[in-house]
C-alpha atoms as a PDB file:
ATOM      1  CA  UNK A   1      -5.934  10.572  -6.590  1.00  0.00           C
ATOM      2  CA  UNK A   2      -4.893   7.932  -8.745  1.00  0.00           C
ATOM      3  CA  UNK A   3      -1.337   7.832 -10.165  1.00  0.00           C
ATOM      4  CA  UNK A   4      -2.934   7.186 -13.888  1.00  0.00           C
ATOM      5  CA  UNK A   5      -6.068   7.883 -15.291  1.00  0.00           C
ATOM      6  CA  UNK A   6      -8.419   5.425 -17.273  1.00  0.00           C
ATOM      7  CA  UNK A   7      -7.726   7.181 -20.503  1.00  0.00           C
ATOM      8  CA  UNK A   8      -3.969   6.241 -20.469  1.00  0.00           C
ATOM      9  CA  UNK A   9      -4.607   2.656 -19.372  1.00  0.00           C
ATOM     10  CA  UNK A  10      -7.022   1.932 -22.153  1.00  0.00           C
ATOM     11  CA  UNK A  11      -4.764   3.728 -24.681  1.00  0.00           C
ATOM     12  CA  UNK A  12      -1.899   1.592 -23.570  1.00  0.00           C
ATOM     13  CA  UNK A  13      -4.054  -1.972 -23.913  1.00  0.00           C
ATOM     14  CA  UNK A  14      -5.217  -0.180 -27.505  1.00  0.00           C
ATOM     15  CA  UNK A  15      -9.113  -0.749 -25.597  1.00  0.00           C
ATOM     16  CA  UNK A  16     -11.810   1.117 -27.664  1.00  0.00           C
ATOM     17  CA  UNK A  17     -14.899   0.646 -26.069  1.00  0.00           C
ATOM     18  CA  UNK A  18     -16.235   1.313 -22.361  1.00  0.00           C
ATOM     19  CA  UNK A  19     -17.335  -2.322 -21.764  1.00  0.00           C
ATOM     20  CA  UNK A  20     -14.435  -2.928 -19.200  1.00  0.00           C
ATOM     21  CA  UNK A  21     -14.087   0.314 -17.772  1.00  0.00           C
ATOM     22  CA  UNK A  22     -15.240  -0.595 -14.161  1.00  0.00           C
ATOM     23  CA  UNK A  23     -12.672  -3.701 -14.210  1.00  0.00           C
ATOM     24  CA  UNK A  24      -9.898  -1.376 -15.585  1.00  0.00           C
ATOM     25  CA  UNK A  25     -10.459   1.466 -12.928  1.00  0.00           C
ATOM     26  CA  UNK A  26     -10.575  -1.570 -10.199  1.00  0.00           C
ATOM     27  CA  UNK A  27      -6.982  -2.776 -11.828  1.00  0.00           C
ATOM     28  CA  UNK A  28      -5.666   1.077 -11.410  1.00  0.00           C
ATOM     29  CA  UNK A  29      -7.019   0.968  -7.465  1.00  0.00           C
ATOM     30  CA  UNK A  30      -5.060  -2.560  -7.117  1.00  0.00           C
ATOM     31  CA  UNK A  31      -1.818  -1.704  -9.002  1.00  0.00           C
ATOM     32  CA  UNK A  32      -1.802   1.678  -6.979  1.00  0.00           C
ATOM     33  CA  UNK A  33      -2.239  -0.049  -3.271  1.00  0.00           C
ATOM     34  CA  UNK A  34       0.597  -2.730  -4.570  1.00  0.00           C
ATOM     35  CA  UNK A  35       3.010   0.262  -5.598  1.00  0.00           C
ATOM     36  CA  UNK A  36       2.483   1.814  -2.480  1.00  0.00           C
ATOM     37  CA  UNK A  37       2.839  -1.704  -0.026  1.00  0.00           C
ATOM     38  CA  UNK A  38       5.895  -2.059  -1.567  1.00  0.00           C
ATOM     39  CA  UNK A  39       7.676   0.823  -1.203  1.00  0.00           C
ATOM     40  CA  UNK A  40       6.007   1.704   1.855  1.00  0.00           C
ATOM     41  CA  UNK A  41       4.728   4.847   1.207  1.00  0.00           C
ATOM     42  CA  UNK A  42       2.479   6.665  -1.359  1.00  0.00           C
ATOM     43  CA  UNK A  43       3.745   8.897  -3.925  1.00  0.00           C
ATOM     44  CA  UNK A  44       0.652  11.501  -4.342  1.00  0.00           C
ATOM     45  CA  UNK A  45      -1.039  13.645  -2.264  1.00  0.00           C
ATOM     46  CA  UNK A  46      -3.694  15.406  -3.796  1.00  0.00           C
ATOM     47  CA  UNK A  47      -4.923  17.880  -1.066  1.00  0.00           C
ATOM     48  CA  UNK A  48      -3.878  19.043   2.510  1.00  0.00           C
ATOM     49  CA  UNK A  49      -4.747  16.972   5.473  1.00  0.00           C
ATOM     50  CA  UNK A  50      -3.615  17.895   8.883  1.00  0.00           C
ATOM     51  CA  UNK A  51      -1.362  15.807  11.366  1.00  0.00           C
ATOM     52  CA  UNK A  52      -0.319  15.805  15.172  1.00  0.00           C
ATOM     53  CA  UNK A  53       2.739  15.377  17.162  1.00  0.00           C
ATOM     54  CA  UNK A  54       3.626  14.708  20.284  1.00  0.00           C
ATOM     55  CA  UNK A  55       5.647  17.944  21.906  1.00  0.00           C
ATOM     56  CA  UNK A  56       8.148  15.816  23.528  1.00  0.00           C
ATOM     57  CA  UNK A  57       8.781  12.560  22.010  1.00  0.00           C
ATOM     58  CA  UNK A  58       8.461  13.526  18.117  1.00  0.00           C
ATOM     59  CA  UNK A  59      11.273  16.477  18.559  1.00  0.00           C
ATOM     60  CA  UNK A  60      14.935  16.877  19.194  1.00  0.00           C
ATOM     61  CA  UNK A  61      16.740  16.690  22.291  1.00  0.00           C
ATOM     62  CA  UNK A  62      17.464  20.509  21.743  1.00  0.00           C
ATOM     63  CA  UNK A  63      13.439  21.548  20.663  1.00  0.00           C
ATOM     64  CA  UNK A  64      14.383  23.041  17.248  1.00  0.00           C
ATOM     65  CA  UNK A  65      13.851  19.510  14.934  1.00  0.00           C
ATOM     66  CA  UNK A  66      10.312  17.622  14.694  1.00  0.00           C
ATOM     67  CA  UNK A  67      10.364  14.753  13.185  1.00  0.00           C
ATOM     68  CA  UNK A  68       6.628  13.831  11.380  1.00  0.00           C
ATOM     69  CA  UNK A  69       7.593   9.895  10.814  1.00  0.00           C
ATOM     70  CA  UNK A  70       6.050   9.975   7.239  1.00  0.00           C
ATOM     71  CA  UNK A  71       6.813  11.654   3.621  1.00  0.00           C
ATOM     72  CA  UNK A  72       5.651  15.372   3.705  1.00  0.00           C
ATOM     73  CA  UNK A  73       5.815  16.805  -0.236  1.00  0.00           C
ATOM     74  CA  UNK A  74       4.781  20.134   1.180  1.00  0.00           C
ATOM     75  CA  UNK A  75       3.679  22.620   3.827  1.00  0.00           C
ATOM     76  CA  UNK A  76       0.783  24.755   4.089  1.00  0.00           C
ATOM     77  CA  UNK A  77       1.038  25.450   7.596  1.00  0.00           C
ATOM     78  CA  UNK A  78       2.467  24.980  11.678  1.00  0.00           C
ATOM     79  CA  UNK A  79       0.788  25.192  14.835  1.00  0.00           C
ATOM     80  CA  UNK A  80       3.078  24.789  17.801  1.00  0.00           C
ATOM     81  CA  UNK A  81       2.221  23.248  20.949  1.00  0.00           C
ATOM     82  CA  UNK A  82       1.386  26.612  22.439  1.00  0.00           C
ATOM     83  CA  UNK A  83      -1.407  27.748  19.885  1.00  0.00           C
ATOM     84  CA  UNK A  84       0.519  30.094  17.709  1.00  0.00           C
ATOM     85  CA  UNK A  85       1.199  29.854  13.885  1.00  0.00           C
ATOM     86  CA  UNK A  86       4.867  29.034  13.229  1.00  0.00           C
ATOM     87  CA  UNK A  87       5.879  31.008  10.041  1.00  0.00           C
ATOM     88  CA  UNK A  88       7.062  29.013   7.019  1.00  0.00           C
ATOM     89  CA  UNK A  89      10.104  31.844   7.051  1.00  0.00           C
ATOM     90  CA  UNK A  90      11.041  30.128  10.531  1.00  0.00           C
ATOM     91  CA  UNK A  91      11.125  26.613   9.113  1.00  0.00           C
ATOM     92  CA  UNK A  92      13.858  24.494   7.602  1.00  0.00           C
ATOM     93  CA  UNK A  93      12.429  20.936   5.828  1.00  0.00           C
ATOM     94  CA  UNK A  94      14.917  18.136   6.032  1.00  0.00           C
ATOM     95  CA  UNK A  95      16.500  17.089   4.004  1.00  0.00           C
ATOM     96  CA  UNK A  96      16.671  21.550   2.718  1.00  0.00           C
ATOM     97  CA  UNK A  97      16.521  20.621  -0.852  1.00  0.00           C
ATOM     98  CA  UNK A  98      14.215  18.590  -1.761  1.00  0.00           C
ATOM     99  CA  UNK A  99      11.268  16.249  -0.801  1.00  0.00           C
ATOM    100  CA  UNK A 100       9.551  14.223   0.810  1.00  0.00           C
ATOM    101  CA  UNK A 101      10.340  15.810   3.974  1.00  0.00           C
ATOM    102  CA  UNK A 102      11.278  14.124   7.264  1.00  0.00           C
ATOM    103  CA  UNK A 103      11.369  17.025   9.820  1.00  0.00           C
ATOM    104  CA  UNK A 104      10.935  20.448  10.321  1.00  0.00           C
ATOM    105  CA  UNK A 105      13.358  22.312  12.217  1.00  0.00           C
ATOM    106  CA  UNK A 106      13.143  25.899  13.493  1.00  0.00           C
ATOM    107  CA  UNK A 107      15.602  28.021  12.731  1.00  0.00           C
ATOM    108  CA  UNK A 108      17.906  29.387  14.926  1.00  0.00           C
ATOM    109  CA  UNK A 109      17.328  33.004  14.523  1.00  0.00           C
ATOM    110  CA  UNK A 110      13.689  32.460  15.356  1.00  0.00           C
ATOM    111  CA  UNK A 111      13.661  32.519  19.061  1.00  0.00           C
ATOM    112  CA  UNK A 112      11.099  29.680  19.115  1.00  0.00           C
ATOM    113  CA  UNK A 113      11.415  26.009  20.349  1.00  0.00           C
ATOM    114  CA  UNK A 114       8.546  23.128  19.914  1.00  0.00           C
ATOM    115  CA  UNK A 115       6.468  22.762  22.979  1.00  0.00           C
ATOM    116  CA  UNK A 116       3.064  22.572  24.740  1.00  0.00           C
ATOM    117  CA  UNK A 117       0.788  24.050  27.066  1.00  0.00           C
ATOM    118  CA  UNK A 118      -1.404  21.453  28.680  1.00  0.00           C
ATOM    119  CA  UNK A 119      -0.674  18.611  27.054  1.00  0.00           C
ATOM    120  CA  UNK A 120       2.401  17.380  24.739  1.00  0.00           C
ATOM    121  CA  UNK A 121       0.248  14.824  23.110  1.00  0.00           C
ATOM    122  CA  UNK A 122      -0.708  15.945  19.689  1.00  0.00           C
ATOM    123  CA  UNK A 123      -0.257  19.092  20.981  1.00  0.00           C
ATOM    124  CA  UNK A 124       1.887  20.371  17.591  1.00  0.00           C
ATOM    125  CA  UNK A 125      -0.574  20.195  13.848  1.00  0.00           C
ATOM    126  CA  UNK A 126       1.106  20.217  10.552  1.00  0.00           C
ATOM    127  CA  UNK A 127      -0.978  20.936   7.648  1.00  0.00           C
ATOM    128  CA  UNK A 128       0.589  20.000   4.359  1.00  0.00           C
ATOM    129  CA  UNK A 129       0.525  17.448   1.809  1.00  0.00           C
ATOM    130  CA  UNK A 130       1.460  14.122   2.992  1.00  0.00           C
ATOM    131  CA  UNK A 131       3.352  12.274   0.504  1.00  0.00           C
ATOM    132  CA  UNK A 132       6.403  11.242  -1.634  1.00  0.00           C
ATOM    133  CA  UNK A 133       5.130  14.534  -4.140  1.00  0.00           C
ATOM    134  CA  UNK A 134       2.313  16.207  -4.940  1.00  0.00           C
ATOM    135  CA  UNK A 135       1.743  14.537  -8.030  1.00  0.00           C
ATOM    136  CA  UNK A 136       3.788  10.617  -9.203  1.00  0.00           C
ATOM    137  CA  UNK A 137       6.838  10.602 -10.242  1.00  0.00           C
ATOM    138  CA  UNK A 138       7.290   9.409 -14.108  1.00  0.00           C
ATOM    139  CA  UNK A 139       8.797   6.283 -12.791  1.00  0.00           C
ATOM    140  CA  UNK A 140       6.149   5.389 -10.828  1.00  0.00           C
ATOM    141  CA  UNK A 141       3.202   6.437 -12.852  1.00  0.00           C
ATOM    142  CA  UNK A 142       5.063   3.859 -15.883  1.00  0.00           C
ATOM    143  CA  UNK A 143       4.749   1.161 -12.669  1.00  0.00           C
ATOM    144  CA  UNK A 144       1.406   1.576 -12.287  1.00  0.00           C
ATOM    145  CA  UNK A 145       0.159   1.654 -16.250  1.00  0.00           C
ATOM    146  CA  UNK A 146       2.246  -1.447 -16.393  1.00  0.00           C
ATOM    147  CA  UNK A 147       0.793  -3.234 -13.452  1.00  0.00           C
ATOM    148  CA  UNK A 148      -2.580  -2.266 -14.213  1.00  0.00           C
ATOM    149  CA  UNK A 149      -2.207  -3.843 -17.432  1.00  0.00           C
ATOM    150  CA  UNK A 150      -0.570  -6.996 -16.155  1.00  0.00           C
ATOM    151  CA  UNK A 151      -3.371  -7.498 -13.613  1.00  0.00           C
ATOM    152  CA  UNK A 152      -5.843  -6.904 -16.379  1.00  0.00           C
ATOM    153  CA  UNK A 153      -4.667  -9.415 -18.889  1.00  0.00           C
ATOM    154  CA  UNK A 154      -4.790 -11.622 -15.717  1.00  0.00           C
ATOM    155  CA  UNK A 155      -8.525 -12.529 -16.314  1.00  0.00           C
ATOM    156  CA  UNK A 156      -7.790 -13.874 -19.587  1.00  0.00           C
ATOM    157  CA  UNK A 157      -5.155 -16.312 -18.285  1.00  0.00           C
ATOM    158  CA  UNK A 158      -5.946 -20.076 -16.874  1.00  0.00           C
ATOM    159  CA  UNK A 159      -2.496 -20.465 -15.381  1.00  0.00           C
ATOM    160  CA  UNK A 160      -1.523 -20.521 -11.659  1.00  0.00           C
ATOM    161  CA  UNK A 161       1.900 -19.271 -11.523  1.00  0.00           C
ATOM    162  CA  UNK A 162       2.088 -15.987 -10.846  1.00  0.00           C
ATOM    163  CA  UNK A 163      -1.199 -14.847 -11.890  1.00  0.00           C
ATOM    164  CA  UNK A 164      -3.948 -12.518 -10.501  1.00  0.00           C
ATOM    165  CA  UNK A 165      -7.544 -13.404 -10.539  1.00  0.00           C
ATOM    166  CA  UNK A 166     -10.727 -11.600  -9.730  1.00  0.00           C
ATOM    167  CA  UNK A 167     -12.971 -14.165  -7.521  1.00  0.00           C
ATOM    168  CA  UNK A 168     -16.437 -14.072  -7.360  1.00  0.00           C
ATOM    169  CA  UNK A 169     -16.531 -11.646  -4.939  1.00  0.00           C
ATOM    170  CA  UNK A 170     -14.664  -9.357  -6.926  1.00  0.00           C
ATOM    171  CA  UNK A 171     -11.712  -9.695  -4.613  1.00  0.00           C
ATOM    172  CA  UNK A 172      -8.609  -9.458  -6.627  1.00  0.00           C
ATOM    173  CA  UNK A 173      -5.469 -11.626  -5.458  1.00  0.00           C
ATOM    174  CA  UNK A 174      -1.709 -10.736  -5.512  1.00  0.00           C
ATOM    175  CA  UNK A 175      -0.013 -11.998  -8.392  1.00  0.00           C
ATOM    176  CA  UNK A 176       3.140 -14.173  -7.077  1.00  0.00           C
ATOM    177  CA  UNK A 177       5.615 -12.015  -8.478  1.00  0.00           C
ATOM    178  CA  UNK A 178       5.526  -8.291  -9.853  1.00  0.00           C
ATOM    179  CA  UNK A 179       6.699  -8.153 -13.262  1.00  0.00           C
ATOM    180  CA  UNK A 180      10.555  -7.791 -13.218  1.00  0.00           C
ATOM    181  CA  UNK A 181      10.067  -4.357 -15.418  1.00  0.00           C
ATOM    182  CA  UNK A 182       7.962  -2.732 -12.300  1.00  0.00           C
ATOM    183  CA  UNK A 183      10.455  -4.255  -9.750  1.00  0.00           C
ATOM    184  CA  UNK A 184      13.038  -2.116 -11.412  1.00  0.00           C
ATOM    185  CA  UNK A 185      11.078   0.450 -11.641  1.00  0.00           C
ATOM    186  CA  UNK A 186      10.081   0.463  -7.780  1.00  0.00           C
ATOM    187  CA  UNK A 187      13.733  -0.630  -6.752  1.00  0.00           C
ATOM    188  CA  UNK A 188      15.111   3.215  -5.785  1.00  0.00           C
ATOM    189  CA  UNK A 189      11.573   4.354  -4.210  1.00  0.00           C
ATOM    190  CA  UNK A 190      11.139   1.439  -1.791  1.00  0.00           C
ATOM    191  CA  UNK A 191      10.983   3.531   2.009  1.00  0.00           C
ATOM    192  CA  UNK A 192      13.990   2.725   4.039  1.00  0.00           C
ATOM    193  CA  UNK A 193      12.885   1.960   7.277  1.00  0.00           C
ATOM    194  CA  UNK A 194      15.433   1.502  10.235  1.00  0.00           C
END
């Protein structure tokens, strides 16, 4: 999904006609994969797609925590290790309060700790939507209307700092610098990695 629609980008660069609607969905693609490269992560998820874990070295020392190594916005459902359905009642997301998610831990009262049968490898599935939210955040959906614009008005430019430029190919370059605006924009949602 993307995090704007055509509609909005043409309405924002006051565009009337259809003539450049290929080149402006291509500009929505490109400021999309830059958002997400450079906050290391991606901020919509627009249906479930399952993941695996390993039943040993993606959980807790004491079994109760699994830790999925990406943003998950929300759950739809948990196989253990062993084959059966964990219930969403016996989950905890952390952080509890809001997402993206980092873990799932069990709760205590559920009598039930991650683990395996044959294997540990990939042995636990999480279904769920994997990203920063469902749908973008305001913040970053402004980020990428701006940037989409910026890369846009690109082809019209004959400068070399800082531009973007579509070559024949139809590959289209990194401009040197993001637009101080989007920077400030992206500044709080960059992924913190250790």
């Amino acid at each position: 999904m993307a995090y704007i629609d055509l509609n909005s980008l043409k309405a924002y660069l006051a565009i009337t006609t259809s003539m450049d609607d290929g080149l402006l969905t291509a500009m929505i693609a490109r400021a999309q994969a830059v958002i997400d490269a450079q906050c290391g992560r991606t901020f919509e998820a627009g249906a479930d797609a399952t993941r695996s874990f390993d039943a040993l070295h993606d959980v807790s020392p004491d079994r109760r925590t699994l830790f999925v190594h990406d943003d998950l916005c929300q759950v739809t459902s948990v196989i253990n290790g062993d084959g059966l359905s964990v219930s969403l009642s016996a989950l905890m997301t952390e952080p509890r309060r809001r997402a993206p998610y980092y873990a799932l831990t069990l709760k205590r009262d559920s009598g039930m700790a991650w683990t395996y049968l044959a294997s540990p490898e990939a042995a636990v599935r999480v279904t769920g939507r994997w990203a920063f939210s469902v749908s973008a955040p305001p913040d970053i959906a402004h980020a990428c209307l701006r940037l989409a614009a910026y890369l846009y008005r690109q082809k019209d430019t004959t400068t070399e700092v800082g531009t973007s430029a579509a070559s024949p190919d139809g590959v289209i370059a990194l401009p040197a610098r993001l637009p101080l605006d989007v920077q400030a924009l992206l500044h709080g949602y960059r992924r913190l990695t250790p």
